[in-house]
Every structure is written in structure tokens, then in C-alpha cells.
C-alpha atoms as a PDB file:
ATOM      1  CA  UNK A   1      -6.837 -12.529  -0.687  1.00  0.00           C
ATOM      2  CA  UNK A   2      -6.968 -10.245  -3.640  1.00  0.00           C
ATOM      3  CA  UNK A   3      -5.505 -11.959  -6.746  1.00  0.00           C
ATOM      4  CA  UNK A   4      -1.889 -10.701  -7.044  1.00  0.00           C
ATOM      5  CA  UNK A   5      -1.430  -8.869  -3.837  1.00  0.00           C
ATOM      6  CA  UNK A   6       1.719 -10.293  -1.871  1.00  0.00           C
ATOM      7  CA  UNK A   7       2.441  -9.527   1.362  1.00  0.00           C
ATOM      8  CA  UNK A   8       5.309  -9.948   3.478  1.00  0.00           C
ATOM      9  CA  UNK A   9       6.733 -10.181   6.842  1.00  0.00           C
ATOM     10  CA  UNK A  10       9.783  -7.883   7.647  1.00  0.00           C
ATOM     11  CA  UNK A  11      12.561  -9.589   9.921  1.00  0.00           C
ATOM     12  CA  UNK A  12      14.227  -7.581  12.263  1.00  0.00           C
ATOM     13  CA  UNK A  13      17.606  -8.196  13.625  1.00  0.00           C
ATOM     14  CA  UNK A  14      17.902  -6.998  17.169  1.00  0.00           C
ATOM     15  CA  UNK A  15      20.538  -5.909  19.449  1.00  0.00           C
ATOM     16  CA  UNK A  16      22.231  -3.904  22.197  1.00  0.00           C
ATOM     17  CA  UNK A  17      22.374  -1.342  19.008  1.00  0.00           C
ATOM     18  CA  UNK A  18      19.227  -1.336  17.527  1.00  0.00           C
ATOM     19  CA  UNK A  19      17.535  -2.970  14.178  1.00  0.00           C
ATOM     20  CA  UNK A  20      18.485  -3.810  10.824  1.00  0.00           C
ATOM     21  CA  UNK A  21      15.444  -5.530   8.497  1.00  0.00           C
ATOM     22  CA  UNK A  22      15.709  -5.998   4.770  1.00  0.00           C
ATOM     23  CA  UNK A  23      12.823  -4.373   2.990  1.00  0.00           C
ATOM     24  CA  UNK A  24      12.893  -5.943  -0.670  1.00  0.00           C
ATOM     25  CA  UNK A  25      15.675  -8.214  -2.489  1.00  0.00           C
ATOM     26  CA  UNK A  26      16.248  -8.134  -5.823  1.00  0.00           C
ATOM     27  CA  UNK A  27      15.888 -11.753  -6.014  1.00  0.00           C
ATOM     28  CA  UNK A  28      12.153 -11.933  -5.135  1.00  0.00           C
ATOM     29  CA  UNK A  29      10.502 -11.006  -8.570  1.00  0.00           C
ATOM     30  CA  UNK A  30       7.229 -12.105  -6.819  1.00  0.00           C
ATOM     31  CA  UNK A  31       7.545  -8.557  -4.349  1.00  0.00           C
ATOM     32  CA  UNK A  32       8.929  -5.952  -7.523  1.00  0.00           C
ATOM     33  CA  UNK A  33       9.323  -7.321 -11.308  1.00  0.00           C
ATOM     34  CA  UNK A  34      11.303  -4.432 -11.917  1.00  0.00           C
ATOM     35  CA  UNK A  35      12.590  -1.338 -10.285  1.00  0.00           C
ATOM     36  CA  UNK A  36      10.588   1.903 -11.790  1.00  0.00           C
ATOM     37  CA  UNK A  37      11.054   4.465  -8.462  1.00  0.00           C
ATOM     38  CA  UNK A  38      11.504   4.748  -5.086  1.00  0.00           C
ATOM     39  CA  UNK A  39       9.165   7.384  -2.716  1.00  0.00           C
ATOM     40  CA  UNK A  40       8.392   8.826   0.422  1.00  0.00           C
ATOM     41  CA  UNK A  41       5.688  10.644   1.858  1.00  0.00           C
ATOM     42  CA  UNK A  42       3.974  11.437   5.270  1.00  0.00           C
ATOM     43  CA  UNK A  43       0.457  12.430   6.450  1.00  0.00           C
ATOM     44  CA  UNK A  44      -0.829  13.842   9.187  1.00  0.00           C
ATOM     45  CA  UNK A  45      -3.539  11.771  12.027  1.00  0.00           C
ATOM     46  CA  UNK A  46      -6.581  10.766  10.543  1.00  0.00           C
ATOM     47  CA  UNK A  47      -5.712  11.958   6.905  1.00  0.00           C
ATOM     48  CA  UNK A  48      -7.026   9.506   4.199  1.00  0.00           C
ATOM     49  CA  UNK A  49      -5.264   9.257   0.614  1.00  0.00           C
ATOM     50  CA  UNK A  50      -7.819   7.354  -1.038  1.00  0.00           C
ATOM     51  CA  UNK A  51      -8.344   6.166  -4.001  1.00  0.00           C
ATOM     52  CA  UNK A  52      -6.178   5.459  -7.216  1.00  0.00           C
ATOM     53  CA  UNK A  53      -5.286   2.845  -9.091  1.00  0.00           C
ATOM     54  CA  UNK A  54      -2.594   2.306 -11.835  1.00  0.00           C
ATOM     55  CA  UNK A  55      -2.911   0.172 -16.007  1.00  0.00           C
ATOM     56  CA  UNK A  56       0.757   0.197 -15.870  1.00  0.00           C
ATOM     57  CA  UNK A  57       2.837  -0.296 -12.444  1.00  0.00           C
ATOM     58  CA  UNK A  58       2.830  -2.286  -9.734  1.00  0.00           C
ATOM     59  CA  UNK A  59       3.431  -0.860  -5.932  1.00  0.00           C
ATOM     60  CA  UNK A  60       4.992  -1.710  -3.158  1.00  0.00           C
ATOM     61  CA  UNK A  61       4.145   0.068   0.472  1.00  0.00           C
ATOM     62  CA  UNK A  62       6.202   0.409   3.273  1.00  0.00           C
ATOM     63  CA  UNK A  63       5.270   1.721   6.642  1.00  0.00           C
ATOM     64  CA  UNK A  64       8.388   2.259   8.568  1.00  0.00           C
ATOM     65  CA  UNK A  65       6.981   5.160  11.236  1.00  0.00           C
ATOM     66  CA  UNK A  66       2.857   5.781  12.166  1.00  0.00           C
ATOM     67  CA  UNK A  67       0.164   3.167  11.259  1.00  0.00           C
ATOM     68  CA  UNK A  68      -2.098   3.186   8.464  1.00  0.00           C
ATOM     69  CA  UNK A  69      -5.481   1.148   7.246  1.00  0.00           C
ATOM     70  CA  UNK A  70      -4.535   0.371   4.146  1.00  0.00           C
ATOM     71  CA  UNK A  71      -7.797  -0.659   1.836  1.00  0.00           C
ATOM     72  CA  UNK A  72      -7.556  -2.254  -1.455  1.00  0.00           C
ATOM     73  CA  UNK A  73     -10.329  -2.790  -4.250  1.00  0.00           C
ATOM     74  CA  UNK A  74     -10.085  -5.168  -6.768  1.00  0.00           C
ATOM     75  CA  UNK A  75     -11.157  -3.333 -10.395  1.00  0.00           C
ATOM     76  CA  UNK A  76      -9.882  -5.969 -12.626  1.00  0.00           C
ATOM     77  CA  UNK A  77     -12.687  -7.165 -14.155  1.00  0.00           C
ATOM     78  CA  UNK A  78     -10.748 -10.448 -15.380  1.00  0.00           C
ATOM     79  CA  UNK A  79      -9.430 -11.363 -12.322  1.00  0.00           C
ATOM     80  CA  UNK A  80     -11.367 -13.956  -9.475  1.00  0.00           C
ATOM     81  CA  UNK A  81     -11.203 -11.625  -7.525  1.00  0.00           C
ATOM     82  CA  UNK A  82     -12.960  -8.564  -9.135  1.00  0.00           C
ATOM     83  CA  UNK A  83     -14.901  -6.686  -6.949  1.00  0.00           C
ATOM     84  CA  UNK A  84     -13.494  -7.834  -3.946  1.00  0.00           C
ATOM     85  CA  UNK A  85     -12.335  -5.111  -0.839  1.00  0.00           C
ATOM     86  CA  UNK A  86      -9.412  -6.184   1.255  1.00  0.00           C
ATOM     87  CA  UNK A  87      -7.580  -4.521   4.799  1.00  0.00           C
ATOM     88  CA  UNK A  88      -4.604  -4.388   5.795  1.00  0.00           C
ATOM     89  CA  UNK A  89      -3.401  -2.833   9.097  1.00  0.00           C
ATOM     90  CA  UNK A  90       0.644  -2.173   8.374  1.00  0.00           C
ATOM     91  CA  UNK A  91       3.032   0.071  10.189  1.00  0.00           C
ATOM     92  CA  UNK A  92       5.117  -0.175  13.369  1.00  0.00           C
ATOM     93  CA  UNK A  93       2.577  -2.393  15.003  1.00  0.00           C
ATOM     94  CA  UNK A  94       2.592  -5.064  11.705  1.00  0.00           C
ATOM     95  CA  UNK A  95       6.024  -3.971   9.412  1.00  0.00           C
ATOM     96  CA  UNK A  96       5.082  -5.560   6.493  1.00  0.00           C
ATOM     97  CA  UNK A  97       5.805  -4.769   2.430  1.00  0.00           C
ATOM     98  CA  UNK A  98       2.282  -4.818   1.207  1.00  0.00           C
ATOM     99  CA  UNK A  99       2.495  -5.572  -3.171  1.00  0.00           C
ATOM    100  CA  UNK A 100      -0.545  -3.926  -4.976  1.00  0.00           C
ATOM    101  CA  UNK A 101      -0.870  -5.032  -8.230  1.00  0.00           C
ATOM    102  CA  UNK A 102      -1.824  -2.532 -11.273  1.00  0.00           C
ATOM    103  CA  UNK A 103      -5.505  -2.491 -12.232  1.00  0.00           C
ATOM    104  CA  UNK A 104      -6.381  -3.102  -7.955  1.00  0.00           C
ATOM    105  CA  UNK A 105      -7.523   0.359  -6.266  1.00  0.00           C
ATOM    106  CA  UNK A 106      -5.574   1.235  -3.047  1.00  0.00           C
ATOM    107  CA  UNK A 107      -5.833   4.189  -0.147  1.00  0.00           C
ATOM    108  CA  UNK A 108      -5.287   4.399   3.452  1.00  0.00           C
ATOM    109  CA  UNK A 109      -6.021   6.333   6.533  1.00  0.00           C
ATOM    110  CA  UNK A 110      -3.522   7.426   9.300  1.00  0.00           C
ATOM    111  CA  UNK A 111      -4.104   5.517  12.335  1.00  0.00           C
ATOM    112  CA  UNK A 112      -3.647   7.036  15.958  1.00  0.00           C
ATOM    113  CA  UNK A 113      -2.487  10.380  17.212  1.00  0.00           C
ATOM    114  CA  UNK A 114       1.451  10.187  15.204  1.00  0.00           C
ATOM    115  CA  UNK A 115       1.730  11.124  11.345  1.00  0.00           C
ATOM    116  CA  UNK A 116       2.561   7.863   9.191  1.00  0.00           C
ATOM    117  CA  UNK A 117       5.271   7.843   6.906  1.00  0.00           C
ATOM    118  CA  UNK A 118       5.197   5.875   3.741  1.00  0.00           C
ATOM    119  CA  UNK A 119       7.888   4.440   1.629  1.00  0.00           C
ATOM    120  CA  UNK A 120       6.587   2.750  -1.496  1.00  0.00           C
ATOM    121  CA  UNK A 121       8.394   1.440  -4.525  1.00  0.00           C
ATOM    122  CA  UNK A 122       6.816   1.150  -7.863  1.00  0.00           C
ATOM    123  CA  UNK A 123       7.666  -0.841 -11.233  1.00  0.00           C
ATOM    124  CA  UNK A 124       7.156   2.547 -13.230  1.00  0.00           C
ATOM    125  CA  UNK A 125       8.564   5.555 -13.109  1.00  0.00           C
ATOM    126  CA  UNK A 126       6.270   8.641 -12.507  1.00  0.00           C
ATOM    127  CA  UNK A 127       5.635  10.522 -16.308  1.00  0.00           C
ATOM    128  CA  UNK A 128       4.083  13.996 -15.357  1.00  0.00           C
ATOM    129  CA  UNK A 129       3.034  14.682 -19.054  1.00  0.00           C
ATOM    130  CA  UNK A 130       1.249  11.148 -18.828  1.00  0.00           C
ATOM    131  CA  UNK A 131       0.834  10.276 -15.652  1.00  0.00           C
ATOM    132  CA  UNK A 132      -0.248   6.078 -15.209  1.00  0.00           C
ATOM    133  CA  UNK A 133      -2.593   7.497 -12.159  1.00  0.00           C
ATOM    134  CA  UNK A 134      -6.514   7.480 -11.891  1.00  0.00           C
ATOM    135  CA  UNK A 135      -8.502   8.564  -9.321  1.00  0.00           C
ATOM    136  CA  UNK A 136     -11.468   7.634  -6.885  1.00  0.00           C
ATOM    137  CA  UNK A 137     -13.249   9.323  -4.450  1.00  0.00           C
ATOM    138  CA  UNK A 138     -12.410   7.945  -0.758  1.00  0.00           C
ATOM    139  CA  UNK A 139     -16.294   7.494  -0.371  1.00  0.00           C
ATOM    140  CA  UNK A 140     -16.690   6.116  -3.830  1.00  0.00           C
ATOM    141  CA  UNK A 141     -20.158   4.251  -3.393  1.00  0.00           C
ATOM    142  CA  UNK A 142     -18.712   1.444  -5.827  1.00  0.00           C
ATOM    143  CA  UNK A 143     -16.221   0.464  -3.425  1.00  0.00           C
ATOM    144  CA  UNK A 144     -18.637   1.464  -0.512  1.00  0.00           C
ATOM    145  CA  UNK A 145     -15.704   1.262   2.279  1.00  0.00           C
ATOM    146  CA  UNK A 146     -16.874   2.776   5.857  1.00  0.00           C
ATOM    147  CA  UNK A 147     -13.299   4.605   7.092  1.00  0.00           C
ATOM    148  CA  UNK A 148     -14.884   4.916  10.584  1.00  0.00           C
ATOM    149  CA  UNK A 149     -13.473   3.432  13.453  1.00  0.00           C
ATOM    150  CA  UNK A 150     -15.177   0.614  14.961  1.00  0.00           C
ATOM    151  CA  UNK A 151     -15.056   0.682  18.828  1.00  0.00           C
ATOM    152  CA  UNK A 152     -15.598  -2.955  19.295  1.00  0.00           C
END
């Protein structure tokens, strides 16, 4: 696993009514070390929003409707992990809160034939005159990530 990435496992409560799952607490300092901003987006099938990474925030991705291939690349060159490509497969079929820590390059692809919707929480809020926000290409050949399906 990617140095600093944290992952975890949403609980849903089920009844005759529906759900109810906590997404983040703010007594787990390990999932947000401080509150900078809350967002939401959607994209459309088969979109990909990759790459950027962040120097000063942390984020936190939520997947509540869709599914997504979430890819992270590690660009800290301190860290044990540097270097290293990591993917996760979140949304309705695996509702997890995904933590990607600053300095670690992150995108993801809409999965299926429904748009994805993305909820993500980050330790920063968003400056427009300087924004903490650099960018990749998807097909950076550094990161070298194949977005294809594999029919297996």
C-alpha cells in the first residue's frame, strides 16, 4: 500500500427503511487532520479525471452513486513508497472513503454504463488566486497506467 493512503470500510445500517452509514468522524484524525472543504462532482461513463496531485492538502473520496477506478501514484520522492502505482475499485459495488495523501498523484475513470458521483473532502480549502493543484496528463508515460479494460 502506498505510504499514507488509508482506506476504509463504510458500515451500513439496514432496514425496512433504507440505509444510514457514517462517512468520516471527527475523531479519526488518521481519515481528515483537519476540515479544509467539502465537494461534489459527477462524470459521465467512461470519463477519466486524471491526474493531479496536491504540496498542501490531503483528500478524501467518496463514491456514493456510479463506480470509478481510482489510480494513485506515489511522487514523493522521500517516501518508501515513491514511485509506486496503486488501484482502487470504490463506489456502490465497494463504499469505501479512500485518504490520498498530498504529494501522491490521483485520477479515476467512470466505470460501467451510469455517471459516478464523487464526494471528496479535503484538509485545504480551494484558493483560486493560488490554487494547491498540479497537473498530469492521464497517459503521463512516468506513471505509464493502461486505463483499458481488461476482459479477463
Amino acid at each position: 500500500m502506498i505510504e499514507g493512503v488509508v482506506i476504509k470500510k463504510l458500515v451500513k445500517h439496514c432496514d425496512d427503511r433504507g440505509f444510514f452509514a457514517e462517512l468520516v468522524r471527527d475523531d479519526e484524525p488518521e481519515l481528515l487532520s483537519k476540515f479544509g472543504q467539502a465537494s461534489w462532482s459527477m462524470s459521465y461513463p467512461g470519463v477519466i479525471k486524471a491526474f493531479h496531485y496536491h504540496d498542501k492538502q490531503d483528500d478524501l473520496w467518496f463514491f456514493p452513486s456510479g463506480n470509478a477506478q481510482v489510480v494513485l501514484y506515489d511522487l514523493r520522492k522521500g517516501s518508501p513508497t515513491y514511485k509506486k502505482t496503486e488501484v482502487y475499485y470504490m463506489g456502490e459495488e465497494n463504499p469505501i472513503m479512500l485518504l490520498i495523501p498530498k504529494g501522491v498523484a490521483h485520477g479515476y475513470r467512470v466505470l460501467g454504463e451510469r455517471p459516478a458521483t464523487i464526494i471528496y473532502f479535503t484538509t485545504e480549502s480551494y484558493n483560486l488566486q493560488s490554487p494547491d493543484e498540479h497537473r498530469l496528463d492521464w497517459d503521463d508515460p512516468e506513471i505509464g497506467f493502461d486505463w483499458e479494460t481488461k476482459y479477463r
